[in-house]
Protein backbone atom coordinates (compact mmCIF):
# COMPACT_ATOMS: atom_id res chain seq x y z
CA UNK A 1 -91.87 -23.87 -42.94
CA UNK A 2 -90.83 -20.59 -41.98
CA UNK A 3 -90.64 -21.90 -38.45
CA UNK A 4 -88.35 -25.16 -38.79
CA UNK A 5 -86.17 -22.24 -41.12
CA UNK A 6 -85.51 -20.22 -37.93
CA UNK A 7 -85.29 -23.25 -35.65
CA UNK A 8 -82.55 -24.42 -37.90
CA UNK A 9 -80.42 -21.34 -38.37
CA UNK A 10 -81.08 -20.71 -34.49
CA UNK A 11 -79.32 -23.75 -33.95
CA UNK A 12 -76.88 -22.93 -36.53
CA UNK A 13 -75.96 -19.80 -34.66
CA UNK A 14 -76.22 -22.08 -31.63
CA UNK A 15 -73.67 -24.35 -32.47
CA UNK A 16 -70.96 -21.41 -34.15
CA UNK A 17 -71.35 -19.29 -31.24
CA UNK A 18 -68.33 -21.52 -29.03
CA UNK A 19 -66.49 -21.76 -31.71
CA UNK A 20 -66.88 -18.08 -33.22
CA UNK A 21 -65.74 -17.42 -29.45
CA UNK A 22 -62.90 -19.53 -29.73
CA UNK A 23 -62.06 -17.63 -32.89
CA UNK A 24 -62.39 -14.06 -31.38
CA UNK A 25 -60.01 -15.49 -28.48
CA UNK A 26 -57.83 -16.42 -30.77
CA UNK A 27 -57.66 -13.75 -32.80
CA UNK A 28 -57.79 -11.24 -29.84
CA UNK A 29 -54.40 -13.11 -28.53
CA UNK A 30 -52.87 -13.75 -31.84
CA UNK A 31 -49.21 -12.01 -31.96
CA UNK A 32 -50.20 -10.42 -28.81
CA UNK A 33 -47.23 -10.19 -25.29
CA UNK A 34 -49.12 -11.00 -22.59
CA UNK A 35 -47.53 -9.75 -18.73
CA UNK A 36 -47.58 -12.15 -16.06
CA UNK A 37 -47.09 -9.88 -12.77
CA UNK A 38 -45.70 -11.85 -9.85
CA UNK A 39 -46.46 -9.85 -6.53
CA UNK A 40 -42.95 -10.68 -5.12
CA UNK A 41 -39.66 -10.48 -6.17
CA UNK A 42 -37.14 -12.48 -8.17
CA UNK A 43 -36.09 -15.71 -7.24
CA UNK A 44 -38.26 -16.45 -4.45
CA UNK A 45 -41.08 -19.46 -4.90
CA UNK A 46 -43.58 -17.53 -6.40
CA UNK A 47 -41.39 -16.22 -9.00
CA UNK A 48 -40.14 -19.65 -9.94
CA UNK A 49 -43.59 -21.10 -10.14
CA UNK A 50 -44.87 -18.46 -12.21
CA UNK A 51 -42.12 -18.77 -15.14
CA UNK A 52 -42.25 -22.07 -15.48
CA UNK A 53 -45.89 -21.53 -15.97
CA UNK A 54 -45.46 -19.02 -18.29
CA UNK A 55 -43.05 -20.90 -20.13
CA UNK A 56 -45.79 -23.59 -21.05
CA UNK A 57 -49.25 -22.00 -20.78
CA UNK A 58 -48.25 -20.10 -23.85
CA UNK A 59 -48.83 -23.17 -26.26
CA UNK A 60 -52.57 -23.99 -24.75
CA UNK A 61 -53.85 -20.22 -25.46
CA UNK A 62 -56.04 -19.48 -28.19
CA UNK A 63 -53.64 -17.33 -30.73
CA UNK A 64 -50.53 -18.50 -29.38
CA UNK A 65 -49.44 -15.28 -28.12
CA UNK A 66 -46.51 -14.62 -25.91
CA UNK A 67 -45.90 -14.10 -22.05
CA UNK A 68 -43.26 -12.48 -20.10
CA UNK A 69 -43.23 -11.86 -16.09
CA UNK A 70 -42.79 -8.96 -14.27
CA UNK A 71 -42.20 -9.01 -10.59
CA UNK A 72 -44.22 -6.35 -8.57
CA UNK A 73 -43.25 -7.34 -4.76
CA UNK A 74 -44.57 -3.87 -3.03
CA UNK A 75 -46.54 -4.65 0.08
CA UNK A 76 -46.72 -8.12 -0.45
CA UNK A 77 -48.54 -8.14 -4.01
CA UNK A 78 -51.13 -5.37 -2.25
CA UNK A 79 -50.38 -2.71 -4.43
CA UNK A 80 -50.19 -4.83 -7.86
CA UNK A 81 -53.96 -6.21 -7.10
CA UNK A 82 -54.96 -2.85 -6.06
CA UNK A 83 -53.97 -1.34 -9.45
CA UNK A 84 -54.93 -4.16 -11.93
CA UNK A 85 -58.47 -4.05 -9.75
CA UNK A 86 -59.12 -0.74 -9.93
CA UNK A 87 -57.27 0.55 -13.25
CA UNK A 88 -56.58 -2.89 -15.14
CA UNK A 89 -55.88 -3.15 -18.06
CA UNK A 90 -58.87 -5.76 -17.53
CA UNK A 91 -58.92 -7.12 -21.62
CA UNK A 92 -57.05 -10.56 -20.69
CA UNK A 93 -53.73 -9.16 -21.58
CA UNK A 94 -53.02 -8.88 -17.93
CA UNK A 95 -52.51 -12.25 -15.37
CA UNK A 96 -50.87 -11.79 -12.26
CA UNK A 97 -49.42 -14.24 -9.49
CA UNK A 98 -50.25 -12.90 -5.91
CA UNK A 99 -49.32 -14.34 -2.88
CA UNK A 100 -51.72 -16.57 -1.30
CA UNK A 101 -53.02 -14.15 0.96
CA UNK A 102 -54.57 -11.95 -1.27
CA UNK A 103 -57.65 -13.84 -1.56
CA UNK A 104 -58.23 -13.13 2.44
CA UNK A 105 -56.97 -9.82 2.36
CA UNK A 106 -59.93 -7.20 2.13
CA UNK A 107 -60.98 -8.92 5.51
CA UNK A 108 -57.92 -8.98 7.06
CA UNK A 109 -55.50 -6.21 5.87
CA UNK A 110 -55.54 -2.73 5.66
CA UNK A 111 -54.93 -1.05 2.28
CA UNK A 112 -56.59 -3.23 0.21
CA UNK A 113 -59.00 -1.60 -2.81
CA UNK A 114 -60.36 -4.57 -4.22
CA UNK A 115 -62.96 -7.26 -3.69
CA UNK A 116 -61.06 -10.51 -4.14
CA UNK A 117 -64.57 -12.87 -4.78
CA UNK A 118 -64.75 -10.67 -8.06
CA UNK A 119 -60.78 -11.08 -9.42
CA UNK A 120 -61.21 -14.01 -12.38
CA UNK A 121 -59.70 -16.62 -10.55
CA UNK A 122 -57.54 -18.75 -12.66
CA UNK A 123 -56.56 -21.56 -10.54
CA UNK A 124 -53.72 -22.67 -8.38
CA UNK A 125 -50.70 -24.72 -8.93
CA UNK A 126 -50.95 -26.19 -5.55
CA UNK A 127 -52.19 -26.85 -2.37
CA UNK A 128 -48.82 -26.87 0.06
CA UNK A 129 -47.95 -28.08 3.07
CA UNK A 130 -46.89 -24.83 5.33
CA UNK A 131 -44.21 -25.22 8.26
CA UNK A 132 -42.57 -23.60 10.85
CA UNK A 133 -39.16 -24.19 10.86
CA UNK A 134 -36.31 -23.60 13.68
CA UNK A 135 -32.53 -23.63 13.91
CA UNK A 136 -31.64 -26.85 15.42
CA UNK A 137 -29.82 -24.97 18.57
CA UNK A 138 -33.32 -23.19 19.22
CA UNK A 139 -34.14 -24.63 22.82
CA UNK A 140 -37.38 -25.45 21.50
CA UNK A 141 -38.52 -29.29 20.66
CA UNK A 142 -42.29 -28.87 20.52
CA UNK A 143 -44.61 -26.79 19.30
CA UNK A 144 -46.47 -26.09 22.42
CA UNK A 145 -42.62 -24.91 23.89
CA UNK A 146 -43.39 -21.33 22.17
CA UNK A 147 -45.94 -20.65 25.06
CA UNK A 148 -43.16 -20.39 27.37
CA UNK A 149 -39.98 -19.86 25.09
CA UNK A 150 -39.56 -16.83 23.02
CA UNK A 151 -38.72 -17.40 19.39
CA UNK A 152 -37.36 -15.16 16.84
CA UNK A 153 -38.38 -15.63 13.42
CA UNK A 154 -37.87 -13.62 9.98
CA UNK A 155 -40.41 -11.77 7.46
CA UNK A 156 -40.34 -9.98 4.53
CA UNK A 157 -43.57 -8.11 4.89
CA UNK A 158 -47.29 -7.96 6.82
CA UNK A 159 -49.62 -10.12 4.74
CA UNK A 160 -47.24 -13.13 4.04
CA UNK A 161 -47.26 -16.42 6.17
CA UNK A 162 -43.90 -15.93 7.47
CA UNK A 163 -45.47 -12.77 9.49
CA UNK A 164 -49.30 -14.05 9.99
CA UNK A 165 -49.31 -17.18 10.93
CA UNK A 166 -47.04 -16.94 13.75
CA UNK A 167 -48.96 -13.88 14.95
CA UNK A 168 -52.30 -15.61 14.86
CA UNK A 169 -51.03 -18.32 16.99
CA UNK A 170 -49.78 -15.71 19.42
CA UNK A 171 -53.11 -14.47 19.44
CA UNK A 172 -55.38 -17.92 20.05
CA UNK A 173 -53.13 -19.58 21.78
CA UNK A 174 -50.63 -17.16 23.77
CA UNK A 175 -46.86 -18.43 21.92
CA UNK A 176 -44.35 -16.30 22.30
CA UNK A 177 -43.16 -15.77 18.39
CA UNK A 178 -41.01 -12.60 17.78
CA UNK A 179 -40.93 -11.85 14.20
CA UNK A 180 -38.40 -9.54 12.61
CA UNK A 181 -39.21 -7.69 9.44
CA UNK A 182 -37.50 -5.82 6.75
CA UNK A 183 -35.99 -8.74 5.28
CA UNK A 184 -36.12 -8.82 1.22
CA UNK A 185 -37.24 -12.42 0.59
CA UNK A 186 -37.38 -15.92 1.83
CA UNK A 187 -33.39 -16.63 0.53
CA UNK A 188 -32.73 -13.26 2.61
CA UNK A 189 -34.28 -15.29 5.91
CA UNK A 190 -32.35 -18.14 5.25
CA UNK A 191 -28.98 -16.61 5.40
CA UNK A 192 -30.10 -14.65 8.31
CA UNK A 193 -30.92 -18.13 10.35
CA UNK A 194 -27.68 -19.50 9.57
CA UNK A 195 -25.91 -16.43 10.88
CA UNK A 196 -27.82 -17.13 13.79
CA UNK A 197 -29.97 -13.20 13.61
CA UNK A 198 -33.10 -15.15 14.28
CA UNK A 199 -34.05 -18.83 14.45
CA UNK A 200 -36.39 -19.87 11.42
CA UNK A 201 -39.25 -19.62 9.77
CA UNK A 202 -42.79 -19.09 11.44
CA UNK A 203 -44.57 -19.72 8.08
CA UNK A 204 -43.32 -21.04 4.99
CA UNK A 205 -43.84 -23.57 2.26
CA UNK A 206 -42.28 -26.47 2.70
CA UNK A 207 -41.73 -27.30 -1.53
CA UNK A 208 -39.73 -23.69 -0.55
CA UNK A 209 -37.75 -25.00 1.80
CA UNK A 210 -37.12 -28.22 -0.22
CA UNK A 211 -35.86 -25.91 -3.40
CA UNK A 212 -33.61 -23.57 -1.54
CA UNK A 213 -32.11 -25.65 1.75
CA UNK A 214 -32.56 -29.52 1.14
CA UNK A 215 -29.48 -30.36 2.40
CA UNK A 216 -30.75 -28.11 6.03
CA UNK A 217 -33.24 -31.05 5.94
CA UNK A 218 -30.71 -33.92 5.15
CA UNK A 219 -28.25 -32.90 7.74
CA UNK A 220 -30.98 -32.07 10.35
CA UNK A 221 -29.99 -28.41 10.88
CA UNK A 222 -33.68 -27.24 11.32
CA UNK A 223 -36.28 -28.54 12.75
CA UNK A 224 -40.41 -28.33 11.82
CA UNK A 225 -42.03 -27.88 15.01
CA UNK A 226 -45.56 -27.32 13.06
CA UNK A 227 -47.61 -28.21 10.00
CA UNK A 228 -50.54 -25.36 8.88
CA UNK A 229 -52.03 -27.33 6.01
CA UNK A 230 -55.37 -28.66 7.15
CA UNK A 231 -54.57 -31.82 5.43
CA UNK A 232 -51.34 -33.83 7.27
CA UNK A 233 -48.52 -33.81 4.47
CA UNK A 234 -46.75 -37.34 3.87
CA UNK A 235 -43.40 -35.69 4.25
CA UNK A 236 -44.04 -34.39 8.05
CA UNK A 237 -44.95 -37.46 9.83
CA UNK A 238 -44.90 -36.50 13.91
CA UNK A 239 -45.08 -32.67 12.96
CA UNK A 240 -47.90 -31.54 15.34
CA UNK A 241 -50.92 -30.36 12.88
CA UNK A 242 -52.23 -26.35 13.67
CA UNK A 243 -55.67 -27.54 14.07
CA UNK A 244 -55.23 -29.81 16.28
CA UNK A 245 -53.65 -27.41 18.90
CA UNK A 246 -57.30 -25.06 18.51
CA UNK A 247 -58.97 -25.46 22.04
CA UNK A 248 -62.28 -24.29 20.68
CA UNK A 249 -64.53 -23.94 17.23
CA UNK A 250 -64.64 -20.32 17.05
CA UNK A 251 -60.27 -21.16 17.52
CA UNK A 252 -60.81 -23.70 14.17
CA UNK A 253 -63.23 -21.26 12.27
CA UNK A 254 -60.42 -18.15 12.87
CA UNK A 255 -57.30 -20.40 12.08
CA UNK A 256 -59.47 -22.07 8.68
CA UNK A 257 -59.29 -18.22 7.39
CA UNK A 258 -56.01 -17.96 7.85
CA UNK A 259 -54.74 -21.21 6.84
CA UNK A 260 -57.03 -22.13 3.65
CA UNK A 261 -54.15 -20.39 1.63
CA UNK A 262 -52.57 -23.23 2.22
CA UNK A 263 -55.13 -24.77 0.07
CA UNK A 264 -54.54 -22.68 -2.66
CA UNK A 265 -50.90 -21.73 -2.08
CA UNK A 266 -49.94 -20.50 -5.52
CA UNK A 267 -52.77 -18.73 -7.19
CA UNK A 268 -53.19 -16.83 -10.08
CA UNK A 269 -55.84 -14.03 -11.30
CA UNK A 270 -56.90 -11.95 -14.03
CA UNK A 271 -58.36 -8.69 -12.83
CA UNK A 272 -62.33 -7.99 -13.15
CA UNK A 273 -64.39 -7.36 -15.90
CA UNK A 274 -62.18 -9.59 -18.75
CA UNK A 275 -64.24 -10.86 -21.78
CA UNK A 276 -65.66 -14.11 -20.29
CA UNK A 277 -64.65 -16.12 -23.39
CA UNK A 278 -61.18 -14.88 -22.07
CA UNK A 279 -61.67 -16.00 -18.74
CA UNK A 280 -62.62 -19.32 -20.01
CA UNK A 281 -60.23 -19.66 -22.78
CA UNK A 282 -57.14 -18.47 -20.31
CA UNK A 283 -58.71 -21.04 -17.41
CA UNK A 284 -58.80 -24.05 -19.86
CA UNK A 285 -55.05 -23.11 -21.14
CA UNK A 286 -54.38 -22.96 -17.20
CA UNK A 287 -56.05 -26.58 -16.40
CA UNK A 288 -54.18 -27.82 -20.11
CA UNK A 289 -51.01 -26.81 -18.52
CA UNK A 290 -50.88 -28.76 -15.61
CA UNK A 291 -51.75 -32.14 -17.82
CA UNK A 292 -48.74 -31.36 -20.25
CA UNK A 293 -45.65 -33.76 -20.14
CA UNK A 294 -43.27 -30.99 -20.59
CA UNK A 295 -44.39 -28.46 -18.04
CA UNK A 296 -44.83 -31.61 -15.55
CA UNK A 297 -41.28 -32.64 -16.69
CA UNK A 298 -39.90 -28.88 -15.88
CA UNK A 299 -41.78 -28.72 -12.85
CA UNK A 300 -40.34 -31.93 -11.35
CA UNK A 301 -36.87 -30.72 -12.52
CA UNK A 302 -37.05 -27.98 -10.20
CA UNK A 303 -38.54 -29.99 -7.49
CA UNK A 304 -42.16 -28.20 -7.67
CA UNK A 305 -44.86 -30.54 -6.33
CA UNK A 306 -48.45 -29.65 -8.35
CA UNK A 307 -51.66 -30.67 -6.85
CA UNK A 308 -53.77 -27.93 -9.02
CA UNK A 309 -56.98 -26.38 -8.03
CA UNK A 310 -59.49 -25.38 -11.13
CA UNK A 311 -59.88 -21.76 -11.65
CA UNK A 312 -63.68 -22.42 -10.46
CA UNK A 313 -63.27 -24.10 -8.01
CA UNK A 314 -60.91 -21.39 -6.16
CA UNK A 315 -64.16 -19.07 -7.27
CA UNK A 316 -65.99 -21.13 -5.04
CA UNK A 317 -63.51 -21.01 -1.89
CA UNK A 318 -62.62 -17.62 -2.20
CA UNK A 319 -66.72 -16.60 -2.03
CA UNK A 320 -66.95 -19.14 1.14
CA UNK A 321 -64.11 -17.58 3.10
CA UNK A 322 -65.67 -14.18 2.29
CA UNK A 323 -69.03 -15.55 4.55
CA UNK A 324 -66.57 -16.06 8.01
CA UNK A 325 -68.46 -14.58 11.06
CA UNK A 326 -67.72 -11.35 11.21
CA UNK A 327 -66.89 -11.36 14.75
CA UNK A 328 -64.11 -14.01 13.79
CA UNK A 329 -63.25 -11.37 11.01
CA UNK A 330 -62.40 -9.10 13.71
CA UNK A 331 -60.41 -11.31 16.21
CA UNK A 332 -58.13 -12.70 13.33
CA UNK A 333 -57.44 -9.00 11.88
CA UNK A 334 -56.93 -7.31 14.98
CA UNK A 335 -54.09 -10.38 15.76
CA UNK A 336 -52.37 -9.47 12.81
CA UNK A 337 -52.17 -5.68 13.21
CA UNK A 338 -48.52 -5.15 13.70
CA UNK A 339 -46.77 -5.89 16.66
């Protein structure tokens, strides 16, 4: 009957639509250079992360086009996520590599033109345990010694954990973190402690640390006085965890906003408005990439630890952190305004 005709070829249709999808993706991509834009400059973490990404994502996308990465470090990734937000291009040819406080920073920072719960989120290589590190001469040998004890520490920028999560603390709990600016990237900060210009780190990854001053570690020349992860990290046993210094839950609600980038410490986005196929198709190539032996092979060559987050599922946090009391909102941003 005419009917069971048009039942048939609607399932037809039905059952070609994913893959006429995966065709168009594939033929949208096919000999096509795709930019991965790293919000920070060469040769710090994020920059290392993203090209051995790039270097393997390639062979999981649809087309097998190609990608090269551009570093974009002006105001801390701010001005790359403004401009892909606002002017794109927003076809899929585009992926970029913030840092991990972009997702937070419409509520928190000023200058910011987007809405971050409607970037494509890709996913994230990693959740990470963060640390504050110090020189071992610093005259400090617990966390709670920065109430009373000043403590310089280095930063490249406003927005990045180096500079926010020390201020926070400040804020809630009344430490006594100094933190220098101006410096051009996490190596820069290193060489800067061992001249003795300041004494550490008030926020940084500590799979950074491991890649660029293991032996600092091995020869006990620094010491982690704190752990911002909200999960305790096997490699830090006896370093005091942030949350558990919070006196109070509105403390815990304003140091979760801050500190859920550790969470999602290296993300990765593709601006608004992409072709959802392409959002899909460049998600699955992102999730096929962490489960390849040779990218897992290159990663553990250069010491990168993955514990990836789905692209959806970093949809999901990002729209949840948007929904902190606003009140908290306000407390946390007015603790970072410069100081």
């Amino acid at each position: 009957s005419v009917r069971i005709a048009a039942l048939a070829a609607a399932l037809v249709m039905a059952a070609a639509a994913p893959a006429s999808a995966q065709e168009s993706v594939a033929a949208f991509y096919k000999g096509k250079q795709l930019r991965l834009i790293v919000g920070s400059a060469v040769g710090g973490g994020y920059d290392l992360y993203a090209r051995v990404l790039a270097r393997h994502m390639v062979n999981h996308i649809p087309g097998n086009p190609t990608i090269i990465v551009q570093n974009s470090p002006a105001a801390g990734g701010m001005v790359m996520t403004n401009q892909l937000y606002n002017q794109g291009p927003k076809d899929g040819t585009v992926l970029a590599a913030p840092l991990n406080g972009i997702p937070t920073a419409p509520m928190l920072q000023q200058g910011t033109q987007f809405d971050a719960s409607k970037l494509n989120w890709l996913g994230s290589l990693q959740s990470e345990a963060y640390v504050a590190f110090l020189w071992h001469t610093a005259p400090v040998s617990h966390i709670t010694d920065v109430a009373t004890k000043e403590v310089l520490v280095g930063s490249t920028t406003v927005g990045t954990t180096m500079n926010d999560f020390p201020l926070l603390l400040n804020d809630l709990l009344g430490y006594k973190f100094k933190v220098v600016r101006g410096y051009k990237g996490t190596p820069a900060i290193n060489i800067a402690t061992e001249r003795g210009e300041i004494q550490g780190n008030g926020g940084v990854g500590l799979a950074s640390v491991k890649t660029l001053s293991q032996s600092w570690i091995d020869e006990k020349k620094i010491k982690f006085i704190v752990q911002y992860n909200l999960r305790p990290s096997p490699e830090l046993p006896g370093v005091p965890m942030v949350m558990d210094l919070a006196k109070t839950e509105e403390q815990k609600t304003a140091m979760r906003l801050l500190f859920a980038r550790t969470e999602y410490a290296r993300p990765y986005f593709l601006p608004p408005d992409v072709p959802t196929e392409r959002v899909q198709a460049l998600r699955r190539a992102f999730d096929a990439t962490m489960k390849d032996p040779a990218f897992v092979a290159d990663a553990k060559k250069l010491q990168i630890e993955l514990s990836p987050m789905t692209g959806e599922a970093m949809q999901a946090l990002v729209a949840k952190l948007a929904k902190t009391p606003p009140e908290i909102v306000k407390r946390v941003r007015n603790a970072l305004t410069v100081q």
